[in-house]
Protein backbone atom coordinates (compact mmCIF):
# COMPACT_ATOMS: atom_id res chain seq x y z
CA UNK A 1 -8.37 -11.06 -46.81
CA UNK A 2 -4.49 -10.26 -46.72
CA UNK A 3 -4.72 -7.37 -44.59
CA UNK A 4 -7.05 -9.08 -41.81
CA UNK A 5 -4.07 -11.81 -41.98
CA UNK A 6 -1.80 -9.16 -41.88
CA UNK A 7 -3.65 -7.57 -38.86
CA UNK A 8 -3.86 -11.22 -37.25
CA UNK A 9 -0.36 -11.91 -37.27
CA UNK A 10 0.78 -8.85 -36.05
CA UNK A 11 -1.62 -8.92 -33.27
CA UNK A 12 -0.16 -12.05 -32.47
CA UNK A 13 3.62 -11.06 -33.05
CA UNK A 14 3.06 -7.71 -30.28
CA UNK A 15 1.26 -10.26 -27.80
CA UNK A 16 3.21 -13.61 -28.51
CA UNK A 17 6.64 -12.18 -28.82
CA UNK A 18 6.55 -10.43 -25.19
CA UNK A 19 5.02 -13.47 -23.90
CA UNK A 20 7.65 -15.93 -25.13
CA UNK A 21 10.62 -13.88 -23.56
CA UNK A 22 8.50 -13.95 -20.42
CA UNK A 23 8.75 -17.96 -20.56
CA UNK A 24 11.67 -17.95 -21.24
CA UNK A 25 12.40 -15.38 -18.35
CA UNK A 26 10.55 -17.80 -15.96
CA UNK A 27 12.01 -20.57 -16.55
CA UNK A 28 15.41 -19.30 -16.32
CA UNK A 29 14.55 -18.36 -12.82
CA UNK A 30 13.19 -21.59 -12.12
CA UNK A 31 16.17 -23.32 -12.80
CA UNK A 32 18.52 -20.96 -11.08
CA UNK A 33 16.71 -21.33 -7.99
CA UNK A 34 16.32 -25.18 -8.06
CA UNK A 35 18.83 -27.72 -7.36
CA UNK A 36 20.27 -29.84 -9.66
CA UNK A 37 18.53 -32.87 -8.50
CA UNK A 38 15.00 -31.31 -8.31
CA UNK A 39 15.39 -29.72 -11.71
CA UNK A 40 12.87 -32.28 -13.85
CA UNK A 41 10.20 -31.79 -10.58
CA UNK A 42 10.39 -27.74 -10.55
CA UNK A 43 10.33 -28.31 -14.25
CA UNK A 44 6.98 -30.78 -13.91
CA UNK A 45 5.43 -28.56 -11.54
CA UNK A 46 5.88 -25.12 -13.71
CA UNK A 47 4.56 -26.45 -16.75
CA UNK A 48 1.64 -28.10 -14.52
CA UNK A 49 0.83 -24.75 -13.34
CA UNK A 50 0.51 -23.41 -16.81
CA UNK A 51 -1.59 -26.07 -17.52
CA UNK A 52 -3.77 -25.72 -14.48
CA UNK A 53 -3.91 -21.77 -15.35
CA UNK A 54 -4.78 -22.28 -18.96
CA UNK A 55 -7.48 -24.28 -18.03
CA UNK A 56 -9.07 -22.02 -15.27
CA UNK A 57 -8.55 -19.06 -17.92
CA UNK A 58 -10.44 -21.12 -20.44
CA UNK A 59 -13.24 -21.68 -18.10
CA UNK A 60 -13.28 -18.49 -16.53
CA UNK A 61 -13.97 -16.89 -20.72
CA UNK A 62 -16.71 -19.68 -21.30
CA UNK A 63 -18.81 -18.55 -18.27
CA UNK A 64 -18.41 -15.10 -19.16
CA UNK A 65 -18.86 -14.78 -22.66
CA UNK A 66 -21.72 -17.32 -22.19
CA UNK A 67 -20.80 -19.20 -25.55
CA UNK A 68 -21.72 -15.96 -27.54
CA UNK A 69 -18.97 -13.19 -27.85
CA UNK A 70 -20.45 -10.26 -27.30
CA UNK A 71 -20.05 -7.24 -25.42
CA UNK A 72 -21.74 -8.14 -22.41
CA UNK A 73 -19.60 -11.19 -21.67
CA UNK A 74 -16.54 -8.95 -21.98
CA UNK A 75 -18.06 -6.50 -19.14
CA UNK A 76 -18.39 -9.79 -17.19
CA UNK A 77 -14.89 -10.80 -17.78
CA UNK A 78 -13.45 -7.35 -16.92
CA UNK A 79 -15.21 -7.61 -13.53
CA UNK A 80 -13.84 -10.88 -12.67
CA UNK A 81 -10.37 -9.96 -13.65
CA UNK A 82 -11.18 -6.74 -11.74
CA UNK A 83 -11.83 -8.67 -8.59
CA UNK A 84 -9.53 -11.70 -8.85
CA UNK A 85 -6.73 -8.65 -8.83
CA UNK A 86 -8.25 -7.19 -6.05
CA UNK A 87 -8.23 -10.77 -4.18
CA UNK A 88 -4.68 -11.15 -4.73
CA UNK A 89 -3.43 -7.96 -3.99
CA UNK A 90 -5.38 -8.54 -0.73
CA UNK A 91 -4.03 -11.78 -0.06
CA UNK A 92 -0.18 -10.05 -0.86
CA UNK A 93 -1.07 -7.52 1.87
CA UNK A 94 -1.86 -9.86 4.12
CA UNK A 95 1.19 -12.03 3.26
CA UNK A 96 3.33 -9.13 3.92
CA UNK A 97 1.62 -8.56 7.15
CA UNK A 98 1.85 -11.31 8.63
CA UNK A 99 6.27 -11.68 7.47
CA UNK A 100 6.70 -7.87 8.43
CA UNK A 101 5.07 -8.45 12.11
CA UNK A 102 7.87 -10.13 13.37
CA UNK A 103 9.88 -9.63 10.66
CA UNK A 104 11.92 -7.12 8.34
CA UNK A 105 14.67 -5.04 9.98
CA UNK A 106 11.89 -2.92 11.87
CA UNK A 107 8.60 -5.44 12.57
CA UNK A 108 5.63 -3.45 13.80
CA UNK A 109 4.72 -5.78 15.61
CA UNK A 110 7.54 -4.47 18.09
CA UNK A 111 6.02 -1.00 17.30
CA UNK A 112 3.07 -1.15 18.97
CA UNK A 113 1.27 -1.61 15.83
CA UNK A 114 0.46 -5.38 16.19
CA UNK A 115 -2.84 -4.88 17.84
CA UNK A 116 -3.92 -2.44 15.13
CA UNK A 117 -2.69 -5.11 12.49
CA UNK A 118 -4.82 -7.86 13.89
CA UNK A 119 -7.65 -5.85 13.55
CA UNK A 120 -7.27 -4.74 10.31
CA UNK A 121 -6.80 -9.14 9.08
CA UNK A 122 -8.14 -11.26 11.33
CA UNK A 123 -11.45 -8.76 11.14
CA UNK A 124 -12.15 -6.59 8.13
CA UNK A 125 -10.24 -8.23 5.93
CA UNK A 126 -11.11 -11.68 6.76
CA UNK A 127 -14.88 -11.15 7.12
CA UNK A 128 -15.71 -9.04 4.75
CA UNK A 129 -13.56 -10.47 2.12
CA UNK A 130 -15.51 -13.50 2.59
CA UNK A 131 -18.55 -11.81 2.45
CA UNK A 132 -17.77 -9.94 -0.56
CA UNK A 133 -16.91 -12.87 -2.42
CA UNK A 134 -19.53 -15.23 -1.37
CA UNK A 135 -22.53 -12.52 -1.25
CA UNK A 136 -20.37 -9.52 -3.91
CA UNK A 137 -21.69 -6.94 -1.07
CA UNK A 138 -21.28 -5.75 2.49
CA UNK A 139 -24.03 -5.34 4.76
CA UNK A 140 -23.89 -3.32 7.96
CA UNK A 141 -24.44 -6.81 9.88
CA UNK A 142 -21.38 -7.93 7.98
CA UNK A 143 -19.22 -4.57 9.12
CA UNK A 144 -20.59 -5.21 12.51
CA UNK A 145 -19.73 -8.97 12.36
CA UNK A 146 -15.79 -7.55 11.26
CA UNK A 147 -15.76 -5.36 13.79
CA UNK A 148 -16.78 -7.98 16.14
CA UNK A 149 -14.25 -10.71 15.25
CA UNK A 150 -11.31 -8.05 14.58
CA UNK A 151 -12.06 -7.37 18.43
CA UNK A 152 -11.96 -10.62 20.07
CA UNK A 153 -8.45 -11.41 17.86
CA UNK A 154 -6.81 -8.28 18.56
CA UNK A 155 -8.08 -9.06 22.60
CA UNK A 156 -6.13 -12.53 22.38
CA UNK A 157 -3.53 -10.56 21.56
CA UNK A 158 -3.67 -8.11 24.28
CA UNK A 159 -4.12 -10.65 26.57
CA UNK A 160 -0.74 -12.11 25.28
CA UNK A 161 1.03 -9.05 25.21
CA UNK A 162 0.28 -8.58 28.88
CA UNK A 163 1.12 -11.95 30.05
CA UNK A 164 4.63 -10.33 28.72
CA UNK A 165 4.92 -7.36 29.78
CA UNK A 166 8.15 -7.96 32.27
CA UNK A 167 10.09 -10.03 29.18
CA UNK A 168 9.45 -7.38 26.45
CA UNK A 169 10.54 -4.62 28.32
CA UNK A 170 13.83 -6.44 28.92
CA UNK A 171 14.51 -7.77 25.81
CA UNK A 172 13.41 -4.33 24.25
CA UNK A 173 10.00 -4.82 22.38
CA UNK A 174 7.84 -2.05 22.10
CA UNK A 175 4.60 -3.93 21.84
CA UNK A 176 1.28 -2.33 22.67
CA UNK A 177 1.33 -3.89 26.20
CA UNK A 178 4.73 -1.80 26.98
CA UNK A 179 3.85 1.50 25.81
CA UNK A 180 0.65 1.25 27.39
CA UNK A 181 1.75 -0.17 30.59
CA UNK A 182 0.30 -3.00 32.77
CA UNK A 183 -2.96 -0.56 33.63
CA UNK A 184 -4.29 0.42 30.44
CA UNK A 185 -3.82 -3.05 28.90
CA UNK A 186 -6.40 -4.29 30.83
CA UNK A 187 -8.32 -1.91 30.64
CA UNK A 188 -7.79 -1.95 26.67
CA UNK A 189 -8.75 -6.10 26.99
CA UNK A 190 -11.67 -5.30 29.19
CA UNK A 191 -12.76 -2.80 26.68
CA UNK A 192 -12.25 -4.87 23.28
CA UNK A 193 -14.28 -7.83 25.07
CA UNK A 194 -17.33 -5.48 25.36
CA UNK A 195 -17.39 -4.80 21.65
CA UNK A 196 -18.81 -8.06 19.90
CA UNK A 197 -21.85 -8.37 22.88
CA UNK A 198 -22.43 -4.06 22.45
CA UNK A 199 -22.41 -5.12 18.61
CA UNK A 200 -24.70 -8.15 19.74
CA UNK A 201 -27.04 -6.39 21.71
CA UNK A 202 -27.64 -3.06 18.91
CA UNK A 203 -27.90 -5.91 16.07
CA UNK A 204 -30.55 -7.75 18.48
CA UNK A 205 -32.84 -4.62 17.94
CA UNK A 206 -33.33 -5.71 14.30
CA UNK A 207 -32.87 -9.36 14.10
CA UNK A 208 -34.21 -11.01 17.42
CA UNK A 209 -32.04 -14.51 17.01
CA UNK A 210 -28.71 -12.32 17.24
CA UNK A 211 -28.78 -12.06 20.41
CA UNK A 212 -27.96 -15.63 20.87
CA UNK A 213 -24.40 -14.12 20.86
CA UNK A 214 -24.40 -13.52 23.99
CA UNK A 215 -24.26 -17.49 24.52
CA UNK A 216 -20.52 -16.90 24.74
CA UNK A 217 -20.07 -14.40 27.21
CA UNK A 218 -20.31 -17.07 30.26
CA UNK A 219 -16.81 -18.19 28.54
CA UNK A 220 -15.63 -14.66 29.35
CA UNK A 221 -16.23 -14.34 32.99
CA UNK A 222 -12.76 -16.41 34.17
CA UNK A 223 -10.81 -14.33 31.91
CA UNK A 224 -12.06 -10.96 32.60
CA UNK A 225 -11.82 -11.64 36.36
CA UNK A 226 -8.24 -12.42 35.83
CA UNK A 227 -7.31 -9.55 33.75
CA UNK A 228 -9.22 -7.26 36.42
CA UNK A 229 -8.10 -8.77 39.32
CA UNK A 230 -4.17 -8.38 38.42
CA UNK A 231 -3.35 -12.14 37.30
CA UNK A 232 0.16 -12.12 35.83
CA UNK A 233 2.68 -14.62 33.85
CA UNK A 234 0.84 -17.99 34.11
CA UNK A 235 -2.53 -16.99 35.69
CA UNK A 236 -3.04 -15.03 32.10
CA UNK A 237 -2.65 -17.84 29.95
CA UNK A 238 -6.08 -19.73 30.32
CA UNK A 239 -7.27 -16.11 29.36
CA UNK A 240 -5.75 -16.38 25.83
CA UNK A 241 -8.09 -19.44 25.20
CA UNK A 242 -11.13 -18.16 27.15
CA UNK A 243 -11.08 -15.73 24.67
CA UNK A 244 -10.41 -17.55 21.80
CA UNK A 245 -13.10 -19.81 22.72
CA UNK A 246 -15.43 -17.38 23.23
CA UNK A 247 -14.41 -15.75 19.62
CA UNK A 248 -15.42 -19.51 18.41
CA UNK A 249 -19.18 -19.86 20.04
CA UNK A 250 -20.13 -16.01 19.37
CA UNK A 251 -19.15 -16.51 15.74
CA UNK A 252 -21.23 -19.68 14.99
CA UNK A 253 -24.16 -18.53 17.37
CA UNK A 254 -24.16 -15.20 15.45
CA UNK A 255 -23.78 -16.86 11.94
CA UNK A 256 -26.70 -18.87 13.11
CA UNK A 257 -28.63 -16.08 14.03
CA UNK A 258 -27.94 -14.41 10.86
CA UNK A 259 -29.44 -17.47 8.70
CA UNK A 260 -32.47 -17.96 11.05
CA UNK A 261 -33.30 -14.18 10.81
């Protein structure tokens, strides 16, 4: 009986010690960063999110151990730590991506990289994130649907990026649209709007109802005659939310599709 008290409180000494200086660590921070005056309400809110934390923790162990310790429940609990890490790491790159496009000492957004960037967020991350955590799997409709989306954002951009062209290259940012030059841009929108309806038309071959994407290609016509015909400055701008639009009805009408199929 001594020795598993012994055990116990050592256990508890190697994880509570470390712990405490980490408290202790915190809240030094916290009141080296707050004002004077806002002391007692930084105080308030830390020790509410402790609270709130504790509380999630404590439910997060009851659903997985199931009310019976055993080593199943554990497995369960190392996946959802597993995946809660993975969701905020995600949701750190993301942070940093969107603060290091414009900003940072070298944003690549001014690299030509913010095209590339938009892709990679507003598409695979955001869509099959989601899916992941809603469904815990990706589907090849889902990598379709992320390749769909990530086109159509990174097209607003393009579109953007065009419409200044003439301002960039004097104030010195290399975005996509300079290094391409006026030309290719629109050819690279014309091309990225063709994605999500080639994606619509080769996922219509197995589910019927998907092809009610292509509901949202009349919102498309304005802005791809603009882009092809040479429109510059203002004439550009309603194709920014033509396309945007568009993004909006092809999204629902192909989430529809996907629920009625």
């Amino acid at each position: 009986m001594r020795r598993a008290v012994a055990r116990v409180s050592l256990v508890a000494a190697v994880l509570g010690i470390p712990n405490g200086f980490n408290n202790i660590g915190n809240q030094a921070a916290m009141y080296r960063q707050a004002d004077a005056s806002d002391a007692g309400m930084a105080s308030g809110l830390y020790r509410t999110s402790q609270y709130v934390g504790a509380n999630v923790a404590a439910a997060v162990i009851e659903l997985g151990f199931g009310g019976a310790p055993a080593d199943p429940g554990l497995h369960r609990l190392g996946t959802v730590v597993a995946v809660i890490s993975v969701l905020l790491l995600v949701g750190a790159l993301c942070l940093a991506g969107a603060w290091f496009y414009t900003g940072g000492g070298k944003p690549y957004g001014y690299a030509g990289l913010g095209e590339i960037a938009v892709f990679v967020f507003f598409g695979l991350v955001a869509v099959l994130g989601t899916m992941f955590v809603l469904a815990g799997t990706v589907s090849g409709f889902g990598i379709g649907a992320a390749v769909a989306t990530g086109s159509f954002s990174s097209a607003v951009l393009v579109a953007n990026n065009l419409r200044d062209i003439p301002g960039d290259r004097v104030s010195g940012k290399r975005t996509l649209a300079v290094l391409l030059g006026d030309r290719d841009t629109r050819t690279l929108y014309l091309a990225l709007v063709f994605v999500p309806f080639l994606i619509t038309l080769l996922t219509g071959l197995r589910n019927s109802w998907a092809l009610l994407g292509f509901l949202a290609l009349p919102l498309l016509i304005n802005s791809v005659r603009a882009v092809a015909g040479g429109a510059t400055g203002r004439g550009l701008i309603p194709a920014l939310r033509d396309t945007g639009l568009a993004m909006l009805v092809w999204g629902a009408a192909t989430g529809l599709a996907l629920a009625l199929g």
